[in-house]
PDB file of N, CA and C in Angstrom:
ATOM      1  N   UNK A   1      -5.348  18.911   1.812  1.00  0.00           N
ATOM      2  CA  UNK A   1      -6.154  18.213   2.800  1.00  0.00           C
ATOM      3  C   UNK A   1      -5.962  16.700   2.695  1.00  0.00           C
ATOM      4  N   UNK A   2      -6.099  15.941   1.294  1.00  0.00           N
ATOM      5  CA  UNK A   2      -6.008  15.029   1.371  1.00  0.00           C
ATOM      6  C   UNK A   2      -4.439  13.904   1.858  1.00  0.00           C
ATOM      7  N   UNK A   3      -3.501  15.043   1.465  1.00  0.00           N
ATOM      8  CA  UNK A   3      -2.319  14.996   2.275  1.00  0.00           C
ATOM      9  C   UNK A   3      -1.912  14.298   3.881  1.00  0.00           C
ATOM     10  N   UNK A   4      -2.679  15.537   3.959  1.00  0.00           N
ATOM     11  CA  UNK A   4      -2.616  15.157   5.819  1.00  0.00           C
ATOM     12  C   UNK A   4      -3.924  14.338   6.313  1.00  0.00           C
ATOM     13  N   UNK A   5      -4.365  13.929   5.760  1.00  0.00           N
ATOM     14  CA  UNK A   5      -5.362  12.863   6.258  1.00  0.00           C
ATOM     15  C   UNK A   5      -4.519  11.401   5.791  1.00  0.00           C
ATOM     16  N   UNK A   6      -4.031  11.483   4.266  1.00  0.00           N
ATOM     17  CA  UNK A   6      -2.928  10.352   4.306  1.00  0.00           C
ATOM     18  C   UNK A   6      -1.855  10.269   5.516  1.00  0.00           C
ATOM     19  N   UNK A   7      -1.446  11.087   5.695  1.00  0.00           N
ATOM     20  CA  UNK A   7      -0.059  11.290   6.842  1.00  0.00           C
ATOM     21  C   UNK A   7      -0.929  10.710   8.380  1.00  0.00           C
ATOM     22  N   UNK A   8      -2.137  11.024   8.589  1.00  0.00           N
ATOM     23  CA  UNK A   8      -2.913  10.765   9.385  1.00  0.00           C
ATOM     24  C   UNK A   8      -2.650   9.265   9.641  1.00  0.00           C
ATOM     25  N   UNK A   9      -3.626   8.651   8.728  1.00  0.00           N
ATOM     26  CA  UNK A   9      -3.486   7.655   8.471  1.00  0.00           C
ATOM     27  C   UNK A   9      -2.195   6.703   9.048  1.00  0.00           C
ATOM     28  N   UNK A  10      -1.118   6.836   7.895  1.00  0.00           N
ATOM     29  CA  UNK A  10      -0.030   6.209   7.984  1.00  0.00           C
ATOM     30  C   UNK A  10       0.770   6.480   9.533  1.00  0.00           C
ATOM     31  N   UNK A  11       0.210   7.193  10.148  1.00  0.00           N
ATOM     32  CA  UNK A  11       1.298   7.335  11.277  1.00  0.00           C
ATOM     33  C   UNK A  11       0.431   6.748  12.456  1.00  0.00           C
ATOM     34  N   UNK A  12      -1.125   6.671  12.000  1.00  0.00           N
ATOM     35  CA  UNK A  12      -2.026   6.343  12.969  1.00  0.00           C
ATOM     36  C   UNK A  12      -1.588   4.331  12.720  1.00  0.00           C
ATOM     37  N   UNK A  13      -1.681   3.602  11.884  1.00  0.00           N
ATOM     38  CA  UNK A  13      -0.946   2.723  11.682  1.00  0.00           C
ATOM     39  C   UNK A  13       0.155   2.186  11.999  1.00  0.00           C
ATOM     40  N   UNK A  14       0.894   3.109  11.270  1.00  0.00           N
ATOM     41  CA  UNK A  14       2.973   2.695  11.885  1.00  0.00           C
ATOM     42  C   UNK A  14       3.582   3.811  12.691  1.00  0.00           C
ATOM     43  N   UNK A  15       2.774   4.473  13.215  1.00  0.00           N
ATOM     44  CA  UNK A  15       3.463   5.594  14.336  1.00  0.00           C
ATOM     45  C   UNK A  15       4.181   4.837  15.012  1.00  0.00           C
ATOM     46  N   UNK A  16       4.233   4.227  15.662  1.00  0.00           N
ATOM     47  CA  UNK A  16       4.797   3.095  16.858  1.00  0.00           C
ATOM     48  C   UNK A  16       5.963   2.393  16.231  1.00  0.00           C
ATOM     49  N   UNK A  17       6.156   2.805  15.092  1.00  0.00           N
ATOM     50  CA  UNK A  17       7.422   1.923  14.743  1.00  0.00           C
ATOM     51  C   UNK A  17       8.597   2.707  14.801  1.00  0.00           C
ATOM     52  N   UNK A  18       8.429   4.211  14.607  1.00  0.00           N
ATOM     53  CA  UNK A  18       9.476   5.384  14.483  1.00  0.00           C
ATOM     54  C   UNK A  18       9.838   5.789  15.952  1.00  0.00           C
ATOM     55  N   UNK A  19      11.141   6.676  16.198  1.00  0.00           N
ATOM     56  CA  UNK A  19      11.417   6.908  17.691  1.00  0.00           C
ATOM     57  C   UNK A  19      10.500   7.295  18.181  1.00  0.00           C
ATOM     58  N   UNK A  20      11.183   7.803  19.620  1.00  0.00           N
ATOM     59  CA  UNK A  20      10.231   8.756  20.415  1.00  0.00           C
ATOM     60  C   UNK A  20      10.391   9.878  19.723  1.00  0.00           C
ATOM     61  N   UNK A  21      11.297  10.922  19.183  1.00  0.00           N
ATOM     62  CA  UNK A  21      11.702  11.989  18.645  1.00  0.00           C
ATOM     63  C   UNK A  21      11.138  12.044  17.085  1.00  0.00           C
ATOM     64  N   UNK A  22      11.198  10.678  16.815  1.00  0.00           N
ATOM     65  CA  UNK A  22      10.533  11.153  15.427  1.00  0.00           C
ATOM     66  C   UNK A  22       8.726  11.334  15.300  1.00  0.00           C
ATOM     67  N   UNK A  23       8.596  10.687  16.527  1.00  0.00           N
ATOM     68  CA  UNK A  23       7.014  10.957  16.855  1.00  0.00           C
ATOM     69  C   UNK A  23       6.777  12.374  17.213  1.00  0.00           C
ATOM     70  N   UNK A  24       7.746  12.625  18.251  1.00  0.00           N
ATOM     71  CA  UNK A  24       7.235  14.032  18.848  1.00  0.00           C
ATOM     72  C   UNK A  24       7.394  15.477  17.388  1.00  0.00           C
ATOM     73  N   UNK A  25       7.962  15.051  16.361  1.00  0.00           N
ATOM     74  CA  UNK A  25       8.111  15.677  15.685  1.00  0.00           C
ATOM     75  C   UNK A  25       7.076  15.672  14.794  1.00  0.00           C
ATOM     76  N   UNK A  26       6.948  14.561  13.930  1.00  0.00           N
ATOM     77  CA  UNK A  26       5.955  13.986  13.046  1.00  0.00           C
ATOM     78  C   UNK A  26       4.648  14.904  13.389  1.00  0.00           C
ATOM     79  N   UNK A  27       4.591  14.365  14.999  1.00  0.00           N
ATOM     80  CA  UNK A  27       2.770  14.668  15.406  1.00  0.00           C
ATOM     81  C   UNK A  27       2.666  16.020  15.735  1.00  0.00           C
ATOM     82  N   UNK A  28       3.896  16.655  15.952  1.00  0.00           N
ATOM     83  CA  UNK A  28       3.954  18.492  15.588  1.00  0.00           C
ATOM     84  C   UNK A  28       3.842  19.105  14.473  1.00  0.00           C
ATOM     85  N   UNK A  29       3.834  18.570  13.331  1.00  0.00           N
ATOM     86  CA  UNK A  29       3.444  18.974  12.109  1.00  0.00           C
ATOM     87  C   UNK A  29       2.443  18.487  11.741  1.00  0.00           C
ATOM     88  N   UNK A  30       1.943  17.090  12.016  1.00  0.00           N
ATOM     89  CA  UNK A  30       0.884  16.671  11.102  1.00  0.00           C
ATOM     90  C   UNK A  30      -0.272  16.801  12.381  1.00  0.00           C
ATOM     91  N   UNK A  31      -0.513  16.570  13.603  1.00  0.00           N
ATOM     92  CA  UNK A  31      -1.489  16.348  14.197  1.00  0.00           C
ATOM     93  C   UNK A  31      -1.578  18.132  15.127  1.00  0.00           C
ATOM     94  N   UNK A  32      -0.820  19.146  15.057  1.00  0.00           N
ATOM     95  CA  UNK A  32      -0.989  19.528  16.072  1.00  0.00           C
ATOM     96  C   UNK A  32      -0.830  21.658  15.070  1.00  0.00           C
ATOM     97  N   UNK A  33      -0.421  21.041  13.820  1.00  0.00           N
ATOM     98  CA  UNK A  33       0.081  22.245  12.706  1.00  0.00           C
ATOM     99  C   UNK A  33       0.409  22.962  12.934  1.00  0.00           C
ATOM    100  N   UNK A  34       1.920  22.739  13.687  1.00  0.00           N
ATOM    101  CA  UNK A  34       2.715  23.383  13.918  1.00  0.00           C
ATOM    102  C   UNK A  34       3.819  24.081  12.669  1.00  0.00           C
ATOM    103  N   UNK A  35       4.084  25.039  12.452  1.00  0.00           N
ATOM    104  CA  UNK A  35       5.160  25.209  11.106  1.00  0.00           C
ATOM    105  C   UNK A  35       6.820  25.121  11.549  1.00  0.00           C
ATOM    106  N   UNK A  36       7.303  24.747  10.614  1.00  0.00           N
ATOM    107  CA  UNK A  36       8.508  24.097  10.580  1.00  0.00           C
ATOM    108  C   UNK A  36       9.841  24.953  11.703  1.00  0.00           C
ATOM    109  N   UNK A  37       9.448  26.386  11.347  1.00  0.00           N
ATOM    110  CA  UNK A  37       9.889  26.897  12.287  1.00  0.00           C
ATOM    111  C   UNK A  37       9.680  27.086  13.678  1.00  0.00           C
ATOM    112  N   UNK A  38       8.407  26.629  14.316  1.00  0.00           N
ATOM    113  CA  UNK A  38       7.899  26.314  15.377  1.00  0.00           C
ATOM    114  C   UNK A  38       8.366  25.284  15.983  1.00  0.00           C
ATOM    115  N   UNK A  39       8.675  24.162  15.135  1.00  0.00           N
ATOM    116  CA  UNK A  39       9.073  22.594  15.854  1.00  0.00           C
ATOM    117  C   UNK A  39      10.755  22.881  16.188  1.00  0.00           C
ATOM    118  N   UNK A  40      11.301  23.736  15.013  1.00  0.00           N
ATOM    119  CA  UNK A  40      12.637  24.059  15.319  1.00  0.00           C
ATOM    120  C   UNK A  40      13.010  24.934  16.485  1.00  0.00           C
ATOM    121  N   UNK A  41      12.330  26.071  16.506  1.00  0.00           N
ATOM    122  CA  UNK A  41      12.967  26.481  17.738  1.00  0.00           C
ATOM    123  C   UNK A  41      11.984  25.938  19.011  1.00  0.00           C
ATOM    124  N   UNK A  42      11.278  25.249  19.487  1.00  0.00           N
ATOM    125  CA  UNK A  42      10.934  24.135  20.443  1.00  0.00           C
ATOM    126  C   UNK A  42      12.067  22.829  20.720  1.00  0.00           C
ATOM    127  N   UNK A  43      12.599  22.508  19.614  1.00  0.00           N
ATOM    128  CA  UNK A  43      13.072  21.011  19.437  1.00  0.00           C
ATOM    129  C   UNK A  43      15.411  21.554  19.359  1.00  0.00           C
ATOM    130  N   UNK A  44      15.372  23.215  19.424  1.00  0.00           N
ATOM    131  CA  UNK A  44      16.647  23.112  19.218  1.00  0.00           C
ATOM    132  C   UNK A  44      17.622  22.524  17.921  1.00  0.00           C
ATOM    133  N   UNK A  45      17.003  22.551  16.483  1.00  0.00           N
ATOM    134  CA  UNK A  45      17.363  22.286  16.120  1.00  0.00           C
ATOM    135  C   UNK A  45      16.945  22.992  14.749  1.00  0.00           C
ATOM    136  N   UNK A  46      17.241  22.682  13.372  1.00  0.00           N
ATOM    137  CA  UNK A  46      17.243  23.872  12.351  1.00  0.00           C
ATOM    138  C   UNK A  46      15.900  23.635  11.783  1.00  0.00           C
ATOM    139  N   UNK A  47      15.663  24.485  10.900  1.00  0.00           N
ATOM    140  CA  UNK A  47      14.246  24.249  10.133  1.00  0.00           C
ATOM    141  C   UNK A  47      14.671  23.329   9.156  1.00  0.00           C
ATOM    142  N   UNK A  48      15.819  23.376   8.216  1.00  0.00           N
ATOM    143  CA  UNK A  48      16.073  21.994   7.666  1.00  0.00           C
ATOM    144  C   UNK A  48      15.906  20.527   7.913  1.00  0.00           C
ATOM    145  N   UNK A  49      16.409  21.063   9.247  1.00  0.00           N
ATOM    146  CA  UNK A  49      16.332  19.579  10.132  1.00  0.00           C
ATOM    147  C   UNK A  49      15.195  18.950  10.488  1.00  0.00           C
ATOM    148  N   UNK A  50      13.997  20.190  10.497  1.00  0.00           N
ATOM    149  CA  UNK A  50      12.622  19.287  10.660  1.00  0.00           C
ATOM    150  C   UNK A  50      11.950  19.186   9.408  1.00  0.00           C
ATOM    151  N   UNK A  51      12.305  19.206   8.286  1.00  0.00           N
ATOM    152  CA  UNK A  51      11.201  19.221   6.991  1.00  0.00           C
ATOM    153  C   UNK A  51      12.605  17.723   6.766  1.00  0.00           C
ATOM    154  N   UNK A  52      13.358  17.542   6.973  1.00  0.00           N
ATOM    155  CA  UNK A  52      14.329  16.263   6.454  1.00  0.00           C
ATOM    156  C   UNK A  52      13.765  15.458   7.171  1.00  0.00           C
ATOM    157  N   UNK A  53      13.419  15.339   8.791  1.00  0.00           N
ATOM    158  CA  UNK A  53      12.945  14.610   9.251  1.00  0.00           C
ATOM    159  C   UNK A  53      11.714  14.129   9.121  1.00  0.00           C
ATOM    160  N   UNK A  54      10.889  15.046   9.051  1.00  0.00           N
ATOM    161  CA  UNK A  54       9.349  15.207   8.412  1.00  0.00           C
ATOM    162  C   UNK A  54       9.237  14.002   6.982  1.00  0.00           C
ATOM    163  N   UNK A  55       9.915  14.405   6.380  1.00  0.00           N
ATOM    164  CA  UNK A  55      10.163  13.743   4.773  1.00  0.00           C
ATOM    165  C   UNK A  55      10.852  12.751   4.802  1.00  0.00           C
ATOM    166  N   UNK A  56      11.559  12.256   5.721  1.00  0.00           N
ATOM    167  CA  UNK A  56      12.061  10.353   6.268  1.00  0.00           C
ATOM    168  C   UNK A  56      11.101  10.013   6.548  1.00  0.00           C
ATOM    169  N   UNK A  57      10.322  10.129   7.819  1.00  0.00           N
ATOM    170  CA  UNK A  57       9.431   9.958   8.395  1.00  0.00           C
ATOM    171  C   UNK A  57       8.424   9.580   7.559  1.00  0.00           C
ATOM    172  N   UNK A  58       7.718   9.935   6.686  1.00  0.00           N
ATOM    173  CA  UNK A  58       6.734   9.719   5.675  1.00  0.00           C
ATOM    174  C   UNK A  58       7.421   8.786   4.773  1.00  0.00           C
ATOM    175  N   UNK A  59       8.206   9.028   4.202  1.00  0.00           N
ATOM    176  CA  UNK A  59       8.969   8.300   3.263  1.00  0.00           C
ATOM    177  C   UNK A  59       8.852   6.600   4.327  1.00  0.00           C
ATOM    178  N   UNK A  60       9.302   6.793   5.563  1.00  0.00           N
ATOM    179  CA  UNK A  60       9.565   5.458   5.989  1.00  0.00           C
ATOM    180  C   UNK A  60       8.096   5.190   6.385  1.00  0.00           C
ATOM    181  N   UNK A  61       6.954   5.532   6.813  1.00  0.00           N
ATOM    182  CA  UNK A  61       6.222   5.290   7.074  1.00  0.00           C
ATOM    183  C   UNK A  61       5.282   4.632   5.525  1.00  0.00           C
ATOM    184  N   UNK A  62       5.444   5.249   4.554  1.00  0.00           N
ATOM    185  CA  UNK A  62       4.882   5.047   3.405  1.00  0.00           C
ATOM    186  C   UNK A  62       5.433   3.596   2.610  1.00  0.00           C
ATOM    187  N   UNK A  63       7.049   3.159   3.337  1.00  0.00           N
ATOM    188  CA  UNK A  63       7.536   2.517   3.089  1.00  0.00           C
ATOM    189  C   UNK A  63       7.150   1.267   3.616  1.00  0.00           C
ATOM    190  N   UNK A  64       6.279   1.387   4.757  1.00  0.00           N
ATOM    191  CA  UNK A  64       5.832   0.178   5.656  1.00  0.00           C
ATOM    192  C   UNK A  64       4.292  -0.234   4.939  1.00  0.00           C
ATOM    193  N   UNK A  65       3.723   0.781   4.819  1.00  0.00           N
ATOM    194  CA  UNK A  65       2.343   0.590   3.685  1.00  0.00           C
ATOM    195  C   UNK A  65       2.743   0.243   2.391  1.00  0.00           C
ATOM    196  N   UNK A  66       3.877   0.213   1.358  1.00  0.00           N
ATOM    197  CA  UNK A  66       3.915  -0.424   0.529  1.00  0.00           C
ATOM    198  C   UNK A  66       4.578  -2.420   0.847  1.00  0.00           C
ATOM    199  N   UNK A  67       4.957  -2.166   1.955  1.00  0.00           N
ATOM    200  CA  UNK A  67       4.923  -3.850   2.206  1.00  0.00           C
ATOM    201  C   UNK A  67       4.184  -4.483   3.010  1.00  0.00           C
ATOM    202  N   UNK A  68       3.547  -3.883   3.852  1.00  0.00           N
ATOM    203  CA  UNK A  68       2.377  -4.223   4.853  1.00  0.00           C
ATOM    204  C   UNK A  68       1.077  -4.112   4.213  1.00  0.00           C
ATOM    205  N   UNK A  69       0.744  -2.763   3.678  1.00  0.00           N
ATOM    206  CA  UNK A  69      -0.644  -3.035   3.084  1.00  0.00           C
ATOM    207  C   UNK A  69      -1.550  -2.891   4.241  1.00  0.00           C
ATOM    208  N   UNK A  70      -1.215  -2.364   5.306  1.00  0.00           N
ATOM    209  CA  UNK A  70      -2.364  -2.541   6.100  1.00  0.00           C
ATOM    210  C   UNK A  70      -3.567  -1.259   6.541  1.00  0.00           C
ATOM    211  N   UNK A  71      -3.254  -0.346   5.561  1.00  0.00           N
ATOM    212  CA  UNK A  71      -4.020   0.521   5.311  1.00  0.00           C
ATOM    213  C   UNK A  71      -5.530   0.119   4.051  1.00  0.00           C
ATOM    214  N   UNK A  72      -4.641  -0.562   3.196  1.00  0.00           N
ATOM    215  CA  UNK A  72      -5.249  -0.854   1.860  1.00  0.00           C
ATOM    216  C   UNK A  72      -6.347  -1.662   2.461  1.00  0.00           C
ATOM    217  N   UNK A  73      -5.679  -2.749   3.501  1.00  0.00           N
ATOM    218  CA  UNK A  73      -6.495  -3.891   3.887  1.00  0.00           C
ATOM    219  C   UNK A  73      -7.559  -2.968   4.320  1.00  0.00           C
ATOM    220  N   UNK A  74      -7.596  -2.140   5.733  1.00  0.00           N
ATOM    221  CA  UNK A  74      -8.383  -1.840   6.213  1.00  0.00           C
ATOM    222  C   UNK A  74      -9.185  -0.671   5.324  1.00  0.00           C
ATOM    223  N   UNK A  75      -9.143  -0.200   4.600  1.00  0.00           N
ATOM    224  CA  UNK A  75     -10.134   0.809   3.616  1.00  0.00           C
ATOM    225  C   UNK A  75     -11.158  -0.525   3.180  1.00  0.00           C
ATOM    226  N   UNK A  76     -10.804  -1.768   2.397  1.00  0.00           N
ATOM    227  CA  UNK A  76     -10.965  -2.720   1.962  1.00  0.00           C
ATOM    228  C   UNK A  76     -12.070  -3.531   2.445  1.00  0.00           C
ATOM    229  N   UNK A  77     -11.930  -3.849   4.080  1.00  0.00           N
ATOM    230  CA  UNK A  77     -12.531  -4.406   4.983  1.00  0.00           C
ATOM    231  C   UNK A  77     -13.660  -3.326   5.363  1.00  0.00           C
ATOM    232  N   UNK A  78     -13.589  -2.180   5.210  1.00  0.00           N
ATOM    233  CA  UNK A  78     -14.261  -1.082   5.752  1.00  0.00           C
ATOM    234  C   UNK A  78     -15.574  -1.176   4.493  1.00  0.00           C
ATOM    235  N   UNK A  79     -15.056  -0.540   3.476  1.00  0.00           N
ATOM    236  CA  UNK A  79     -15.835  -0.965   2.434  1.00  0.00           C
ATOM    237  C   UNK A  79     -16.961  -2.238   2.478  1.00  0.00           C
ATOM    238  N   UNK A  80     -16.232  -2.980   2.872  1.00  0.00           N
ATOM    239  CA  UNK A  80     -17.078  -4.658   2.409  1.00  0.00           C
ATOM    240  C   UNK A  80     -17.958  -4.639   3.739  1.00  0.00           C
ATOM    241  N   UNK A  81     -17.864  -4.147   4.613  1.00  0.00           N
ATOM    242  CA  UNK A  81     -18.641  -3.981   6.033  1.00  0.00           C
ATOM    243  C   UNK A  81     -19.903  -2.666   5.741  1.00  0.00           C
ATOM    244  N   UNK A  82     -19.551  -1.691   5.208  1.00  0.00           N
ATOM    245  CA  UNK A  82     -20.513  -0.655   4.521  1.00  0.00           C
ATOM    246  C   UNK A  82     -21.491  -1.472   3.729  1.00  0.00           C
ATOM    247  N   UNK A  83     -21.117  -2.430   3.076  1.00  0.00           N
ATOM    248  CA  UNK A  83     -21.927  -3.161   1.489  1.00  0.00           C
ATOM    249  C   UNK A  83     -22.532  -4.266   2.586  1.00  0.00           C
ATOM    250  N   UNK A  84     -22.373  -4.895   3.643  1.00  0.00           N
ATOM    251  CA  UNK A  84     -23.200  -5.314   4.955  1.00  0.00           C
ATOM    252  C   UNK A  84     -23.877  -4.454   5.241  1.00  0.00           C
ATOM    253  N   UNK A  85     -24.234  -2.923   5.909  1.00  0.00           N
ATOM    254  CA  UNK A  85     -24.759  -2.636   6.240  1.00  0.00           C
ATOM    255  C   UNK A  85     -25.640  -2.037   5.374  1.00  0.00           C
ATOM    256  N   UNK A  86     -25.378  -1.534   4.237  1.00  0.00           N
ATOM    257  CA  UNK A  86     -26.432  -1.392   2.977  1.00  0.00           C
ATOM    258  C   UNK A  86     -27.028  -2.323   2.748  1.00  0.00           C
ATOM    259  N   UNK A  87     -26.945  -3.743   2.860  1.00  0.00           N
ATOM    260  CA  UNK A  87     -27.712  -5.017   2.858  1.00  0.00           C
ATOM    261  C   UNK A  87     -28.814  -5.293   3.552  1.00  0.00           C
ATOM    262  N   UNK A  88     -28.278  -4.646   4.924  1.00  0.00           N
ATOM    263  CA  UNK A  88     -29.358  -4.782   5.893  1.00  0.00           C
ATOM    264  C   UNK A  88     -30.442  -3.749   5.794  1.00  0.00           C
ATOM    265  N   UNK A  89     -30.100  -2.677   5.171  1.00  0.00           N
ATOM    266  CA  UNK A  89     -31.583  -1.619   5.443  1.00  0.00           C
ATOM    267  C   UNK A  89     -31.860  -2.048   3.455  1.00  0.00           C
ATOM    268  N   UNK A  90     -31.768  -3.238   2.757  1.00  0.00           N
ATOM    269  CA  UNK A  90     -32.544  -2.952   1.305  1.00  0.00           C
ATOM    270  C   UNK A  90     -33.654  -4.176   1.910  1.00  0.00           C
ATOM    271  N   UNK A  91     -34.469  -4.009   0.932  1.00  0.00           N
ATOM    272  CA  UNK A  91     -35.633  -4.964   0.762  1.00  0.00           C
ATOM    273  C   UNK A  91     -35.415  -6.348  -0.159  1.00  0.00           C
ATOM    274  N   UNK A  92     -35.208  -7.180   0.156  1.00  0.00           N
ATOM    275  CA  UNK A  92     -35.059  -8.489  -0.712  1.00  0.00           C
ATOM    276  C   UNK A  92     -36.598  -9.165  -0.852  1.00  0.00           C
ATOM    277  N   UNK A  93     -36.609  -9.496  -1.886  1.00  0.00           N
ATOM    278  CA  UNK A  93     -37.617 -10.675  -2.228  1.00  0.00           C
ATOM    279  C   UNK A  93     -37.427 -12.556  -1.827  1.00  0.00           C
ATOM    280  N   UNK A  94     -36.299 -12.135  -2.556  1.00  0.00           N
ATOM    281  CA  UNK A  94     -35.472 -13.561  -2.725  1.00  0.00           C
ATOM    282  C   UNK A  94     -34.242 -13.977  -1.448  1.00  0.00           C
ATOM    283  N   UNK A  95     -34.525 -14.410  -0.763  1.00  0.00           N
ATOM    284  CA  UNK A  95     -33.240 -14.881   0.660  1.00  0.00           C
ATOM    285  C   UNK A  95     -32.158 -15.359   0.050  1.00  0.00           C
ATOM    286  N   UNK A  96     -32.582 -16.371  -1.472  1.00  0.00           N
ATOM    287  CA  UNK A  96     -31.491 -16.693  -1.708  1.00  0.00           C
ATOM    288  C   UNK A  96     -30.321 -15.369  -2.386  1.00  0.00           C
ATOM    289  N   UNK A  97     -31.107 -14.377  -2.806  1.00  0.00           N
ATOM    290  CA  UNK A  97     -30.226 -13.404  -3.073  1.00  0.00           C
ATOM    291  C   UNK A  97     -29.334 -12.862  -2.380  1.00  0.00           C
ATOM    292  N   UNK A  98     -30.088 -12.395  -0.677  1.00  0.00           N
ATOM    293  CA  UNK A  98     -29.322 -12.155  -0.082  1.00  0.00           C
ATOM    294  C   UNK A  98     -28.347 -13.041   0.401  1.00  0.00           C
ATOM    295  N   UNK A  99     -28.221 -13.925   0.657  1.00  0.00           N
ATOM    296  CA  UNK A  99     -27.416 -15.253   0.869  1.00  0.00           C
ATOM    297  C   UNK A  99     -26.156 -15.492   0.146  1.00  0.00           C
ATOM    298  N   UNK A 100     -26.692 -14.898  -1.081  1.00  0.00           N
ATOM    299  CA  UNK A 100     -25.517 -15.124  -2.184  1.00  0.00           C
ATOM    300  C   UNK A 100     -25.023 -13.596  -1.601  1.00  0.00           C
ATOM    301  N   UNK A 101     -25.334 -12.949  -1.720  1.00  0.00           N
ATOM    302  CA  UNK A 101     -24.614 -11.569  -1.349  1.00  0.00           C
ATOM    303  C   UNK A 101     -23.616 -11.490  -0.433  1.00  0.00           C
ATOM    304  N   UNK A 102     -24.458 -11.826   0.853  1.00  0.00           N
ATOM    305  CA  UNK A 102     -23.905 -11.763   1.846  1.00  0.00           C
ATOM    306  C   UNK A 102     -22.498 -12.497   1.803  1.00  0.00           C
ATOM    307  N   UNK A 103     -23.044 -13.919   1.225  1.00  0.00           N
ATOM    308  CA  UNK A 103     -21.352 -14.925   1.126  1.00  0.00           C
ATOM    309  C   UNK A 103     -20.741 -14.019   0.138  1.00  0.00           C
ATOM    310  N   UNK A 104     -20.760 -13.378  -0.835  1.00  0.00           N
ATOM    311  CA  UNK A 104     -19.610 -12.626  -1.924  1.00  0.00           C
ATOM    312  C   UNK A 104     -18.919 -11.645  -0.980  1.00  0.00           C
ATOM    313  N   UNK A 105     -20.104 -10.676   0.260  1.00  0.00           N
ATOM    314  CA  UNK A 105     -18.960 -10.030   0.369  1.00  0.00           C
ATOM    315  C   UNK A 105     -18.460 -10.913   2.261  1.00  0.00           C
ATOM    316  N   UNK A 106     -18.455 -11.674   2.307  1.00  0.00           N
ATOM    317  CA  UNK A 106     -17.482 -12.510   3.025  1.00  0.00           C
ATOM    318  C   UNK A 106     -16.519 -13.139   2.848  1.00  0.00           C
ATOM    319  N   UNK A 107     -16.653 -13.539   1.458  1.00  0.00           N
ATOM    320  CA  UNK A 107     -15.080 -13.590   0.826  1.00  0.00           C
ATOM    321  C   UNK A 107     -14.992 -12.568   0.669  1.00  0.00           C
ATOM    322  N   UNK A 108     -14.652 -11.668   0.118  1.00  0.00           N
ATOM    323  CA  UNK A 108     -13.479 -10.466   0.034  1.00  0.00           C
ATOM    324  C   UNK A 108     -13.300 -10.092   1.609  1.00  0.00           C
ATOM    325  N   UNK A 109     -13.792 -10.370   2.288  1.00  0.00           N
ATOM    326  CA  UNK A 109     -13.467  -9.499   3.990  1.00  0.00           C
ATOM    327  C   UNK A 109     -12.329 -10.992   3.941  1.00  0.00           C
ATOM    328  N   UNK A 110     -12.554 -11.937   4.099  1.00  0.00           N
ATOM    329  CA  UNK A 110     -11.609 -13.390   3.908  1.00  0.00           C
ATOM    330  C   UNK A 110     -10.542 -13.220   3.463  1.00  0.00           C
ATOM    331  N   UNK A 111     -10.551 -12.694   2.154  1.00  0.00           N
ATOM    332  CA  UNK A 111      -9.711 -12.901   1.221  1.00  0.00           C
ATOM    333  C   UNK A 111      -8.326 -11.556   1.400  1.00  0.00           C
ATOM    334  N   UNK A 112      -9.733 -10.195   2.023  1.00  0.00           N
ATOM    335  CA  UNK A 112      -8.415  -9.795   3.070  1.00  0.00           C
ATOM    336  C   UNK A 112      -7.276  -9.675   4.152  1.00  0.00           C
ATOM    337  N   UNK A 113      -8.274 -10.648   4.697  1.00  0.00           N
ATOM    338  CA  UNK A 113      -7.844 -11.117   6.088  1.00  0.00           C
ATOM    339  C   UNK A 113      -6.508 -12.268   6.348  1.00  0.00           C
ATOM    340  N   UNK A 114      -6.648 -12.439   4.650  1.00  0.00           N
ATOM    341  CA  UNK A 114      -5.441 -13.643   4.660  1.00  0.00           C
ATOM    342  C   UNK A 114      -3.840 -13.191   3.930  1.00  0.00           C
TER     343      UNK A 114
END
């Protein structure tokens, strides 16, 4: 499961960077669970040919998240926006507490953003 929610992810991100063909393939296995032999005889081509493609595809997509980061960012930013909204439903005494809070997690949303 946690698999294909990564694959999710990464293609929901850098889908747009791979062909048209490597999309229509990709999103037949990961978005639509299709099995390998299904995409092959649809697509005319071998079952090898779609688990090689399948496994570039990730490989290159995984390859764009280790230099982009823009998955990491956004889990990151997501997080620090959750720890905002847990802010807003606690009870403070002190404003200046929240104040200080609030600015800590505005740098890290910052500090992602850059």
């Amino acid at each position: 499961m946690k698999k294909i929610v990564e694959q999710g992810l990464l293609y929901d991100f850098y889908g747009e960077l791979l062909t048209d063909h490597q999309k229509e393939i990709y999103e037949a296995a990961v978005y639509n669970d299709m099995s390998l032999t299904e995409i092959a005889d649809e697509n005319g081509i071998s079952k090898q040919g779609v688990h090689d493609l399948i496994k570039r595809c990730t490989n290159t997509l995984e390859g764009y998240e280790e230099r982009l980061h823009m998955i990491r960012r956004f889990e990151a930013i997501k997080a620090s926006a959750q720890e905002l909204d847990d802010l807003a439903n606690d009870d403070f005494a002190d404003a200046s507490e929240l104040k200080n809070r609030i600015r800590s997690i505005s740098v890290k949303i910052l500090e992602e953003l850059t």
